[in-house]
Protein backbone atom coordinates (compact mmCIF):
# COMPACT_ATOMS: atom_id res chain seq x y z
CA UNK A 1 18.48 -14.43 16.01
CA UNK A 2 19.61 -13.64 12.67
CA UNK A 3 23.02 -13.45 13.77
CA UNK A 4 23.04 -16.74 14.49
CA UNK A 5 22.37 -17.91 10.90
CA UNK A 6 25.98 -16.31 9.93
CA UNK A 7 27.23 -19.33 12.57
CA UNK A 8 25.78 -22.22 10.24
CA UNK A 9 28.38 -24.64 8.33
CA UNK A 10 29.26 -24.26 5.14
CA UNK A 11 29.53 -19.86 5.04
CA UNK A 12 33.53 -20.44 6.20
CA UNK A 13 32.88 -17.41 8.61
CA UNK A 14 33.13 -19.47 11.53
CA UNK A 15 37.02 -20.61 11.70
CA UNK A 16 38.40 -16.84 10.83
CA UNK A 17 36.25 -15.59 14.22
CA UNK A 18 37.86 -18.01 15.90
CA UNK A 19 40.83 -17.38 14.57
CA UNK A 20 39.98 -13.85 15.39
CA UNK A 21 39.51 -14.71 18.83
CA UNK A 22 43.39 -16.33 18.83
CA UNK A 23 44.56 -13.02 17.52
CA UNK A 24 43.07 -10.84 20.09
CA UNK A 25 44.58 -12.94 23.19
CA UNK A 26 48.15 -12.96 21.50
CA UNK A 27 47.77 -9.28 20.80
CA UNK A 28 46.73 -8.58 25.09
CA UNK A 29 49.23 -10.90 25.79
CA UNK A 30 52.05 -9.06 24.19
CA UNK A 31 50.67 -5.90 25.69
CA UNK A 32 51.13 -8.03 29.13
CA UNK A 33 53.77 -8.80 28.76
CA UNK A 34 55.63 -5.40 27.73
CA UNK A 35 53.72 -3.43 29.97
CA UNK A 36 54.52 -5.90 32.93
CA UNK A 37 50.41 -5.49 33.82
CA UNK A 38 47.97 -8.47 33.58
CA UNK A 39 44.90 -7.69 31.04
CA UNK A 40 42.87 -11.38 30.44
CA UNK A 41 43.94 -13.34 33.86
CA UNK A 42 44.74 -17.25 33.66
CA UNK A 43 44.88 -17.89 30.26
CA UNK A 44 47.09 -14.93 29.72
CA UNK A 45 49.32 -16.04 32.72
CA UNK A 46 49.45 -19.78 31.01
CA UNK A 47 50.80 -17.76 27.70
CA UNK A 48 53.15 -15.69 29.44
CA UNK A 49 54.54 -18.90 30.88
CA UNK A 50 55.05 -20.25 27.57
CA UNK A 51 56.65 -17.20 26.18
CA UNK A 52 58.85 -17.01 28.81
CA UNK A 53 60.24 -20.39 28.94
CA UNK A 54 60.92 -19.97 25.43
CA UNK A 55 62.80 -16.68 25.44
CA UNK A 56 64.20 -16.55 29.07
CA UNK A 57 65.69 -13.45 29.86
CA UNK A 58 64.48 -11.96 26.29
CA UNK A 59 60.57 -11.87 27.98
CA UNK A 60 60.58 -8.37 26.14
CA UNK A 61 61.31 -9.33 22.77
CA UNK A 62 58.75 -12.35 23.40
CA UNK A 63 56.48 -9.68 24.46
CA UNK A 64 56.66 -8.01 20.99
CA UNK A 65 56.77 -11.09 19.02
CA UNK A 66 53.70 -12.55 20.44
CA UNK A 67 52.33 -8.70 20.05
CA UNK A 68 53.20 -9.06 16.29
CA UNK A 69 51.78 -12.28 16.03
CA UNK A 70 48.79 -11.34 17.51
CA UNK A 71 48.44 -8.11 15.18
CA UNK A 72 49.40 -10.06 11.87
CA UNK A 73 46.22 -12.83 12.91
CA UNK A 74 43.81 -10.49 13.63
CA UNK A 75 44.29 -9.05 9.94
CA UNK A 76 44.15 -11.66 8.35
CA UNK A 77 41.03 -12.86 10.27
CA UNK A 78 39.75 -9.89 9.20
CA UNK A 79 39.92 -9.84 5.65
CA UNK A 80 38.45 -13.52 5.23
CA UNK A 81 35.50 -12.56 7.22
CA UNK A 82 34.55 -9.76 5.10
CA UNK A 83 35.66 -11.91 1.69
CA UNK A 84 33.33 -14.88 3.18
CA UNK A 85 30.50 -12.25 4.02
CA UNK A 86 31.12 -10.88 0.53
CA UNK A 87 31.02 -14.28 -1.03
CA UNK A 88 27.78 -14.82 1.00
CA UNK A 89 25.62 -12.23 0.52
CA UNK A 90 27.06 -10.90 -2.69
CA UNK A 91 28.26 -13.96 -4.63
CA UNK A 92 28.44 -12.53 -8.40
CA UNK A 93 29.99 -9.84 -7.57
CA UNK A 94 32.75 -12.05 -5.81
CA UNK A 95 32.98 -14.01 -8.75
CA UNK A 96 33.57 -11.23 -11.62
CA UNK A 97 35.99 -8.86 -9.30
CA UNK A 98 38.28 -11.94 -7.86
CA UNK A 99 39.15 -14.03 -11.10
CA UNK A 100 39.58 -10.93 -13.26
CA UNK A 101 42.21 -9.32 -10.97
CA UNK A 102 44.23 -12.74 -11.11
CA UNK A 103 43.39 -13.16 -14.49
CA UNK A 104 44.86 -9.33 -15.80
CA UNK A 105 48.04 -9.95 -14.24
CA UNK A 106 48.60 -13.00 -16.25
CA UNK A 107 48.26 -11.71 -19.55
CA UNK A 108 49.93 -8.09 -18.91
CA UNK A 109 52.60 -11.05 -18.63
CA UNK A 110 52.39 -12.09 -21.77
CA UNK A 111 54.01 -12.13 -25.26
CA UNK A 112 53.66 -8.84 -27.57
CA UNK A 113 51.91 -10.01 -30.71
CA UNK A 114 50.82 -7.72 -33.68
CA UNK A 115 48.05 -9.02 -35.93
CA UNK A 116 47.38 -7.36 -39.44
CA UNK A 117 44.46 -7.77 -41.57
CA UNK A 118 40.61 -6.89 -41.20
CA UNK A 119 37.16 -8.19 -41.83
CA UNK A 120 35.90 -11.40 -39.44
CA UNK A 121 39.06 -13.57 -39.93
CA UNK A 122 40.75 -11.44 -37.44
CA UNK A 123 38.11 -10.69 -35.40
CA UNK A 124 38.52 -14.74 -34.83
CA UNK A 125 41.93 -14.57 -34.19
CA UNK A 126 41.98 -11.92 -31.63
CA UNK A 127 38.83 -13.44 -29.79
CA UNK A 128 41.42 -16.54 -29.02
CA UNK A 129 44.40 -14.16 -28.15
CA UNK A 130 43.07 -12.23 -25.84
CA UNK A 131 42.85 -15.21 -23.70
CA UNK A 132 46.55 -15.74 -23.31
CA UNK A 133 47.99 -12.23 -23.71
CA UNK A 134 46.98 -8.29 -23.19
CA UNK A 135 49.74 -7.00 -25.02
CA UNK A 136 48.02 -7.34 -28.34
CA UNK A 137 47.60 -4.76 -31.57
CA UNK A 138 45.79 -5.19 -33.76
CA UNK A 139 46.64 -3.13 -37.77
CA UNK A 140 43.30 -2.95 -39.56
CA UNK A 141 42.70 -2.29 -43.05
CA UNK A 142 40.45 1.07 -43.85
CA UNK A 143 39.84 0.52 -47.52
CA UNK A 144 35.89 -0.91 -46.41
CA UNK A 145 33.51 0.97 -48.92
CA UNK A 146 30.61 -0.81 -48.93
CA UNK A 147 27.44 -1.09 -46.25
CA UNK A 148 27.48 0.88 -43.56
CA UNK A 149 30.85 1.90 -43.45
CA UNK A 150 30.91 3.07 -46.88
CA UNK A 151 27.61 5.22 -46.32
CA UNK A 152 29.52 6.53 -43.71
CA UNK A 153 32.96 7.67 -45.48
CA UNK A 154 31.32 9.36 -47.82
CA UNK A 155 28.46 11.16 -46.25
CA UNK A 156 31.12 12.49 -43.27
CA UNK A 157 34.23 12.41 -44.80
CA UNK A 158 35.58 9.75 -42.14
CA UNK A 159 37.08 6.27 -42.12
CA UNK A 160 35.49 3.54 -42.82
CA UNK A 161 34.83 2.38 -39.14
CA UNK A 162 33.07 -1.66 -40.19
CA UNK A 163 36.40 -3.46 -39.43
CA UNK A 164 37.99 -1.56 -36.61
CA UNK A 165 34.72 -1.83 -34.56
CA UNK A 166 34.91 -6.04 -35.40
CA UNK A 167 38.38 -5.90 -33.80
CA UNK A 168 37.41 -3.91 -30.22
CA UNK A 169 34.11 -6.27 -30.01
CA UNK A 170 36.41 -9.03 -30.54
CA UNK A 171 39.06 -7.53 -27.60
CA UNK A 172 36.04 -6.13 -25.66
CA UNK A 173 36.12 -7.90 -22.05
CA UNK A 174 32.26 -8.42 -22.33
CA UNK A 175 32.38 -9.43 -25.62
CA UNK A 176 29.23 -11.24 -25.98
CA UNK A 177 27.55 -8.12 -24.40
CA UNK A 178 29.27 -5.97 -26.68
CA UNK A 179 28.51 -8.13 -29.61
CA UNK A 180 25.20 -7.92 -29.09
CA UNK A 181 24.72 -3.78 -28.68
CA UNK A 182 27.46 -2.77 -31.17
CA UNK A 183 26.43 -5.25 -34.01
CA UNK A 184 22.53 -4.32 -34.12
CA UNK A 185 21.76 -3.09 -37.57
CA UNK A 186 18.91 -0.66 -37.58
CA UNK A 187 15.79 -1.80 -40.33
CA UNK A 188 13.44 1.37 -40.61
CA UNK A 189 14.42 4.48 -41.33
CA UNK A 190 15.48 5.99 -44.53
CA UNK A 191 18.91 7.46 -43.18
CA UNK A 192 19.07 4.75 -40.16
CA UNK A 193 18.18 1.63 -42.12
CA UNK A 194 21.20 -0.71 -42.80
CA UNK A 195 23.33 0.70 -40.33
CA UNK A 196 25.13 -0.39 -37.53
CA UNK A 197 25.07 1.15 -34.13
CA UNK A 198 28.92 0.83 -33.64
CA UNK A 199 29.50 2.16 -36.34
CA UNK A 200 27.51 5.24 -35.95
CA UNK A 201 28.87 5.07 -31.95
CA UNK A 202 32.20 5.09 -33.93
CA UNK A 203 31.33 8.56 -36.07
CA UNK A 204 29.72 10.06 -32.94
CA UNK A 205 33.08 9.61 -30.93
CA UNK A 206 35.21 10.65 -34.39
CA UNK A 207 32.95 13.71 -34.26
CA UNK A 208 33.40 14.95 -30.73
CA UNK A 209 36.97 14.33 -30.62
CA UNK A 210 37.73 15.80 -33.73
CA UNK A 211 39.36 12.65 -34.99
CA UNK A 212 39.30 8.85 -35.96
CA UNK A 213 42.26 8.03 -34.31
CA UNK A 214 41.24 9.49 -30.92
CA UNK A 215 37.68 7.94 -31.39
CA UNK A 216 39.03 4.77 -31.69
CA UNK A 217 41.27 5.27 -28.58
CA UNK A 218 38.31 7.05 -26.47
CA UNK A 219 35.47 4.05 -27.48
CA UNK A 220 38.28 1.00 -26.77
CA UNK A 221 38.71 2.78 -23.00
CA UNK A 222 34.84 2.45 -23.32
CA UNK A 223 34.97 -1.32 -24.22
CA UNK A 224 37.46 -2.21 -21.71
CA UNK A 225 39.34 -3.91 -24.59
CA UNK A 226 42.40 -6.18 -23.48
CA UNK A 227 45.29 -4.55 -26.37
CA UNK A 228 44.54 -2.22 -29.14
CA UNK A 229 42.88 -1.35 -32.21
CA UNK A 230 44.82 0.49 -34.69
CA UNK A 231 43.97 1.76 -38.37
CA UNK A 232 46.87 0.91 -40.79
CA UNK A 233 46.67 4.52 -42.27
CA UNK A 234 44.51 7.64 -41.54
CA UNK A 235 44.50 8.41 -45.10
CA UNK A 236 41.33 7.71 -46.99
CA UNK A 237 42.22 4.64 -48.98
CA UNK A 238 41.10 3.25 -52.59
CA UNK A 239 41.40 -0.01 -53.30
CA UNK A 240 42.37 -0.86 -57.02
CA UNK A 241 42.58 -3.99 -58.67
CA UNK A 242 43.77 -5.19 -62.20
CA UNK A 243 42.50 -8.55 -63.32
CA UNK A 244 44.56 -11.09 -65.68
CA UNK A 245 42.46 -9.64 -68.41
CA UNK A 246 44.08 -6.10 -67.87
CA UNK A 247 40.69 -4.83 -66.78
CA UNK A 248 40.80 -2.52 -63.77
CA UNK A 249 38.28 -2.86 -60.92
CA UNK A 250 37.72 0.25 -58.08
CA UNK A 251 36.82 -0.21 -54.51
CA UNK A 252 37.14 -2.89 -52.02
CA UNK A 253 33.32 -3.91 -52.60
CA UNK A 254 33.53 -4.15 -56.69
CA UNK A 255 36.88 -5.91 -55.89
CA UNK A 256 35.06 -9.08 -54.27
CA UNK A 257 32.70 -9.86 -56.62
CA UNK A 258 35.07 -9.95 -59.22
CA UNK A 259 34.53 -12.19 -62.29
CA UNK A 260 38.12 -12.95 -63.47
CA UNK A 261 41.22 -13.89 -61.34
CA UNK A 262 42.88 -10.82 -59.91
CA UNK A 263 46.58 -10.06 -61.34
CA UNK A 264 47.56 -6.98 -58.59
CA UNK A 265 45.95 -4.93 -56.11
CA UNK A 266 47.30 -1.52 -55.87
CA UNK A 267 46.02 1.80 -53.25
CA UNK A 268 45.66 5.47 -54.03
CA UNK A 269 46.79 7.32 -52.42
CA UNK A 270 50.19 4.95 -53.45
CA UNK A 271 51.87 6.55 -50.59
CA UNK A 272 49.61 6.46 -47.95
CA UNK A 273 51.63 7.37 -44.38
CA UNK A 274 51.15 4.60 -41.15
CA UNK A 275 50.57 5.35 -38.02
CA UNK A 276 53.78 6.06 -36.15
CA UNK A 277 52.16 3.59 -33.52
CA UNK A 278 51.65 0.84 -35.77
CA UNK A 279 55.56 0.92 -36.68
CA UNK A 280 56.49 1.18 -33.32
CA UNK A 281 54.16 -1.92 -31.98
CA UNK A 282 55.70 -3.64 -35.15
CA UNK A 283 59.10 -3.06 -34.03
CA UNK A 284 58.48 -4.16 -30.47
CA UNK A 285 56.67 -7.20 -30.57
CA UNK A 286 57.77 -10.56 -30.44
CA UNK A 287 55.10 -12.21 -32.63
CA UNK A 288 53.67 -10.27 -36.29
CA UNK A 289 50.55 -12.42 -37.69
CA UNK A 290 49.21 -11.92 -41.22
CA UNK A 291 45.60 -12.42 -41.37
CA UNK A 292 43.65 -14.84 -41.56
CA UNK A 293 41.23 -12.92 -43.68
CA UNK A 294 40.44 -12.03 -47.26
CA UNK A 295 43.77 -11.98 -48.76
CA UNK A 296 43.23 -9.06 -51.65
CA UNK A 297 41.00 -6.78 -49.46
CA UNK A 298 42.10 -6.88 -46.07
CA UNK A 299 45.14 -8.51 -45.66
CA UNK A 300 47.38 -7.30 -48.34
CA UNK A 301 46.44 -3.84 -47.91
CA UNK A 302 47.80 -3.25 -44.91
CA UNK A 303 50.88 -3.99 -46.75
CA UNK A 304 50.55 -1.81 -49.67
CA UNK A 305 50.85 1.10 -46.81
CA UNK A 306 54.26 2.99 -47.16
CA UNK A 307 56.56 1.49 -44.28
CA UNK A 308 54.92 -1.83 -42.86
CA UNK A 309 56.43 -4.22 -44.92
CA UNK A 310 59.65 -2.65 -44.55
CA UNK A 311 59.19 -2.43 -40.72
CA UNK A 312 58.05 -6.13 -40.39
CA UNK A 313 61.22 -7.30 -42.81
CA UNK A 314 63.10 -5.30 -39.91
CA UNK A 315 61.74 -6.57 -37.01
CA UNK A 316 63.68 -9.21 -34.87
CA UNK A 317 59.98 -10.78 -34.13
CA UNK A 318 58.87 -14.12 -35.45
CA UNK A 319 56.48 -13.74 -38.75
CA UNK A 320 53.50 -15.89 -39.22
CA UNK A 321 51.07 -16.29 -42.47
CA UNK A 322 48.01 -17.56 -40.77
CA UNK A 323 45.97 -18.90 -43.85
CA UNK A 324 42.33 -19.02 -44.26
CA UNK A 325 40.54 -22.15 -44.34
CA UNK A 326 38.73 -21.58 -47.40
CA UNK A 327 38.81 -20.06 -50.75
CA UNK A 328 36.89 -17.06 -51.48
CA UNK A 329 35.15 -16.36 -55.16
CA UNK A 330 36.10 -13.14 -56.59
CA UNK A 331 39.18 -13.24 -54.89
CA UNK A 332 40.69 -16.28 -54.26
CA UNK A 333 39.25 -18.97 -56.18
CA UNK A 334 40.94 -22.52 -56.66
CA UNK A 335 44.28 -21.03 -54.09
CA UNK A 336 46.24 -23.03 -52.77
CA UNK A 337 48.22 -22.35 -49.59
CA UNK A 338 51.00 -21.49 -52.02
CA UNK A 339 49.02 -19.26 -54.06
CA UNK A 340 48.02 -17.37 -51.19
CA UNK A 341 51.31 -16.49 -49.68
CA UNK A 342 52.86 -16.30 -52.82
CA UNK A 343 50.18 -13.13 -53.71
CA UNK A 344 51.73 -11.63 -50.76
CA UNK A 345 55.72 -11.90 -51.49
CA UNK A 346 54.43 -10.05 -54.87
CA UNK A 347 52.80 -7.30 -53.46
CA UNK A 348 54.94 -6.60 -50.29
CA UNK A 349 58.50 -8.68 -51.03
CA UNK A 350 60.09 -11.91 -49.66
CA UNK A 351 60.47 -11.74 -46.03
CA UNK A 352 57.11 -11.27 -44.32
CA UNK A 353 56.85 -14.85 -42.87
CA UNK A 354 58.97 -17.24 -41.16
CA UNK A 355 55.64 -20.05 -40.59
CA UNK A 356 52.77 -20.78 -42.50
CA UNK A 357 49.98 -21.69 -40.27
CA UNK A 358 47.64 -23.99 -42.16
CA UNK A 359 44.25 -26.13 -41.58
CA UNK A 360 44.79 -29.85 -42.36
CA UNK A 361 41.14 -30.90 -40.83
CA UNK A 362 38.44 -32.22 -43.02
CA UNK A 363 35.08 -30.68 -42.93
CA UNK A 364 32.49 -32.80 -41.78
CA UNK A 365 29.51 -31.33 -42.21
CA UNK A 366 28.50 -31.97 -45.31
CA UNK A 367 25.67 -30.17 -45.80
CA UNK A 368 27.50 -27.13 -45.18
CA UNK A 369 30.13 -27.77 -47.39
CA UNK A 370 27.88 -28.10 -50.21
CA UNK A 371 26.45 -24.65 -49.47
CA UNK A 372 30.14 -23.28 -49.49
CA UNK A 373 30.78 -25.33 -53.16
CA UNK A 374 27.46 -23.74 -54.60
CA UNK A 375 29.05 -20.23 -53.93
CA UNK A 376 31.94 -21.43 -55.50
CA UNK A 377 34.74 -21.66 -52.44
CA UNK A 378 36.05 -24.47 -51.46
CA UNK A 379 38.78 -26.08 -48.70
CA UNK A 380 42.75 -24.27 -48.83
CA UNK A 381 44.79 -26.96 -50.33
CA UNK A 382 48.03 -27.10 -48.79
CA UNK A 383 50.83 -27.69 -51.68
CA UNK A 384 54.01 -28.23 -49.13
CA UNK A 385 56.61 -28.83 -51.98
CA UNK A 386 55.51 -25.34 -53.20
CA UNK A 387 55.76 -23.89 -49.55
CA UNK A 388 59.06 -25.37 -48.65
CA UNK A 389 60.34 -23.88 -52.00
CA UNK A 390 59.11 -20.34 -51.03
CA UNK A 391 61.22 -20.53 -47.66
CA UNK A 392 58.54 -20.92 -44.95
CA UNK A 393 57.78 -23.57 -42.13
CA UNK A 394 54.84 -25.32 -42.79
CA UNK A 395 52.39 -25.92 -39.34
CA UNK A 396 49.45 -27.81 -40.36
CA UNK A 397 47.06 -28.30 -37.67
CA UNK A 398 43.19 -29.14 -37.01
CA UNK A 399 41.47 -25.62 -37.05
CA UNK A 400 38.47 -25.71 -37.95
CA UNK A 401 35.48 -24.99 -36.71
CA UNK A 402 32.28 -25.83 -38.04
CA UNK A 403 29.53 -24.02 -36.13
CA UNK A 404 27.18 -22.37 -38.86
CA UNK A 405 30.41 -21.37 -41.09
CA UNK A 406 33.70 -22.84 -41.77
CA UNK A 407 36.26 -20.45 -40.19
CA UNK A 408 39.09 -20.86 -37.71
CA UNK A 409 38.44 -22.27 -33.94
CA UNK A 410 39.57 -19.56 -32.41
CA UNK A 411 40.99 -20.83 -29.37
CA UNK A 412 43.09 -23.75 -31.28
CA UNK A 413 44.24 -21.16 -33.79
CA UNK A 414 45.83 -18.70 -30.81
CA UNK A 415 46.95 -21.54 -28.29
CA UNK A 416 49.38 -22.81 -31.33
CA UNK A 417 50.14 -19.33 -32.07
CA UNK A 418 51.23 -18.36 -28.65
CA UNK A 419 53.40 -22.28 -28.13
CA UNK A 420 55.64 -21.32 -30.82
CA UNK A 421 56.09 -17.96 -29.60
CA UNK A 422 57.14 -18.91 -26.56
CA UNK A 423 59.24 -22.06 -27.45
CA UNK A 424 60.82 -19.69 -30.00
CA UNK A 425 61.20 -17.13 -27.16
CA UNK A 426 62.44 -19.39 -24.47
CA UNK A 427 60.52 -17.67 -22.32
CA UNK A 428 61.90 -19.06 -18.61
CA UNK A 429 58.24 -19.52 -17.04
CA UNK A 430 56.41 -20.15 -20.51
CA UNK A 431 55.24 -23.53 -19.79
CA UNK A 432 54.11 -22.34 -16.17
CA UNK A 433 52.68 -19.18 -17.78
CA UNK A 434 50.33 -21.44 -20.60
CA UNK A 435 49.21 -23.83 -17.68
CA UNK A 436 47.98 -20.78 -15.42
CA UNK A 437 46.15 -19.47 -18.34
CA UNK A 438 44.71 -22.72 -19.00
CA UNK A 439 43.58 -23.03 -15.70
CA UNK A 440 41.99 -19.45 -15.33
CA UNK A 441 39.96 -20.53 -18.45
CA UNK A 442 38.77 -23.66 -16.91
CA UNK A 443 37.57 -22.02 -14.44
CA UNK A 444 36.15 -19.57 -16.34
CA UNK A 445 33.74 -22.26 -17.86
């Protein structure tokens, strides 16, 4: 009797056995019909009547098309029984294997883009990316010496590992999983306390392979991450800083809670050597994004690396400045959009961006704001006669998002990204290509 219950409405099993059914006569007529025998009796002789009126003195090429027929039904009736039994009695897993496969095709589809920077601003940005394109890598700064990561350069000698783990838990197809494993930070412990499980999954991996680089390869194979994570150098990187004062300031961490405006930022070694890999993404792709992030210690850095601004001044792609929302004390105090990009033609040269991607939504939360203007930081003015005069196309859009801290929406932020790449592109299915994405996200949710 429980057979039966696989026969009530609403499982969609029903029509393909019938269906199946349809096949199975087709298929004995055709073997009737070529083998001039008689298999099912009147309803096959009711067929064969059919088939013959409709291809005379052809009755064996009806034969094989009906045969065909048959075959080609029977498949297919098939393969919906089993997905509707799947579907049935497994319906998660039908869910999370169907809409994936779909979904990957789409965005191995989609634009190249190359994102440099570091810290949680691009951790945002790639979050929204990954949405709408595989084909993403991501440049991160290694200068970190502070926390965990900084315990960890110098007690193993390695990278710092803080902002390249951010970027694979923001590319990580599980992300919120991933988020929540790889960002645990351990509380007891002399050795343990303070630090953070990716990051010591990071040294574990850097220690069995015998290198960062291949660690970072091996654990985003691990994360199923949709691009790549890439550090800007695999030198061990100092951050230096002199301040209008002429003072001079070591180490990304000193570097951020710095007192007085900062004049330059400068790296030893000077000549640190990219990653062939990083040149070679920057040279392909058809998008390179600057941040967002903190301008002096993650995005400009990147840039202070021998080769990258000359490769990204080379590059045929389009160049965008993607500014942060708000200022940051110790870095970036009272900067204006201006002041922001302008830092960057110093350090790195004219050239490095075509747009300037900036927030032009008002904060609403109050009582958040206020805790931002006791820390000193406040909203990114955005000077556009200063802008226009230093050569770049202003975009100022609503990006904000307000949920416990003022950063970027993420999802706003990358859907304008990847319009103008693809109305700068003239990609011939681009506006197909966005509304398919869209889609497979609304379905998502």
């Amino acid at each position: 009797m429980d057979f039966i219950k696989w026969l009530y409405p609403g499982l969609g099993i029903k029509r393909w056995l019938v269906l199946g059914v349809v096949g199975f006569i087709f298929i004995s007529v055709g073997m009737a019909i070529i083998s001039e025998t008689q298999i099912l009796g009147i309803i096959e002789l009711e067929i064969k009547g059919l088939v013959l009126s409709i291809f005379g003195d052809s009755i064996l090429l009806g034969g094989f098309v009906v045969l065909t027929l048959g075959v080609i039904t029977l498949v297919i009736s098939f393969r919906e029984v089993v997905r509707a039994f799947i579907k049935a009695v497994f319906p998660e897993f039908a869910r999370s294997q169907v809409r994936p496969i779909h979904q990957e095709r789409l965005l191995r589809r989609g634009p190249k883009i190359v994102v440099l920077g570091g810290g949680t601003g691009l951790s945002v940005l790639l979050r929204g990316l990954k949405e709408f394109t595989s084909n993403i890598t991501a440049i991160v700064s290694v200068a970190d010496d502070g926390g965990s990561s900084g315990r960890l350069r110098n007690q193993l000698g390695m990278l710092p590992p803080g902002d390249v783990r951010n970027c694979m838990v923001a590319l990580a197809d599980k992300e919120a999983l991933m988020e929540k494993i790889l960002n645990y930070r351990f509380k007891q412990g002399d050795e343990l306390a303070g630090h953070n499980l990716g990051n010591l999954f990071l040294a574990a991996m850097a220690d069995m392979y015998g290198n960062f680089e291949e660690a970072v390869r091996q654990m985003s194979r691990v994360l199923a991450i949709r691009g790549k994570v890439i550090p800007s150098t695999l030198e061990h990187v100092v951050l230096k800083a002199e301040l209008t004062d002429g003072s001079i300031i070591r180490g990304e961490s000193n570097i951020s809670k710095a007192e007085r405006a900062i004049k330059e930022i400068t790296i030893e070694p000077e000549k640190a050597e990219p990653l062939d890999e990083a040149l070679e993404a920057i040279s392909e792709a058809d998008a390179i994004i600057l941040g967002p992030g903190s301008l002096y210690t993650s995005v400009i850095p990147n840039l202070l690396v021998t080769g990258i601004p000359e490769a990204i001044k080379k590059s045929k792609a389009m160049k965008i400045y993607s500014c942060n929302v708000m200022t940051q004390p110790g870095e970036t105090l009272s900067y204006t959009a201006g002041d922001h990009l302008e830092a960057i033609y110093r350090h790195a040269g004219w050239g490095l961006a075509d747009y300037i991607l900036v927030n032009d939504q008002p904060i609403s939360d109050q009582d958040l704001l206020k805790k931002y203007i006791m820390d000193g930081a406040e909203q990114v003015e955005i000077d556009f006669t200063r802008l226009n005069k230093l050569g770049v196309k202003v975009l100022s859009k609503p990006l904000l998002d307000e949920t416990k801290l003022l950063r970027h929406n993420s999802r706003a932020l990358a859907t304008i990204i990847i319009e103008l790449i693809i109305r700068q592109k003239r990609f011939r299915s681009g506006l197909n290509f966005i509304d398919r994405l869209i889609l497979v996200e609304k379905t998502k949710s």
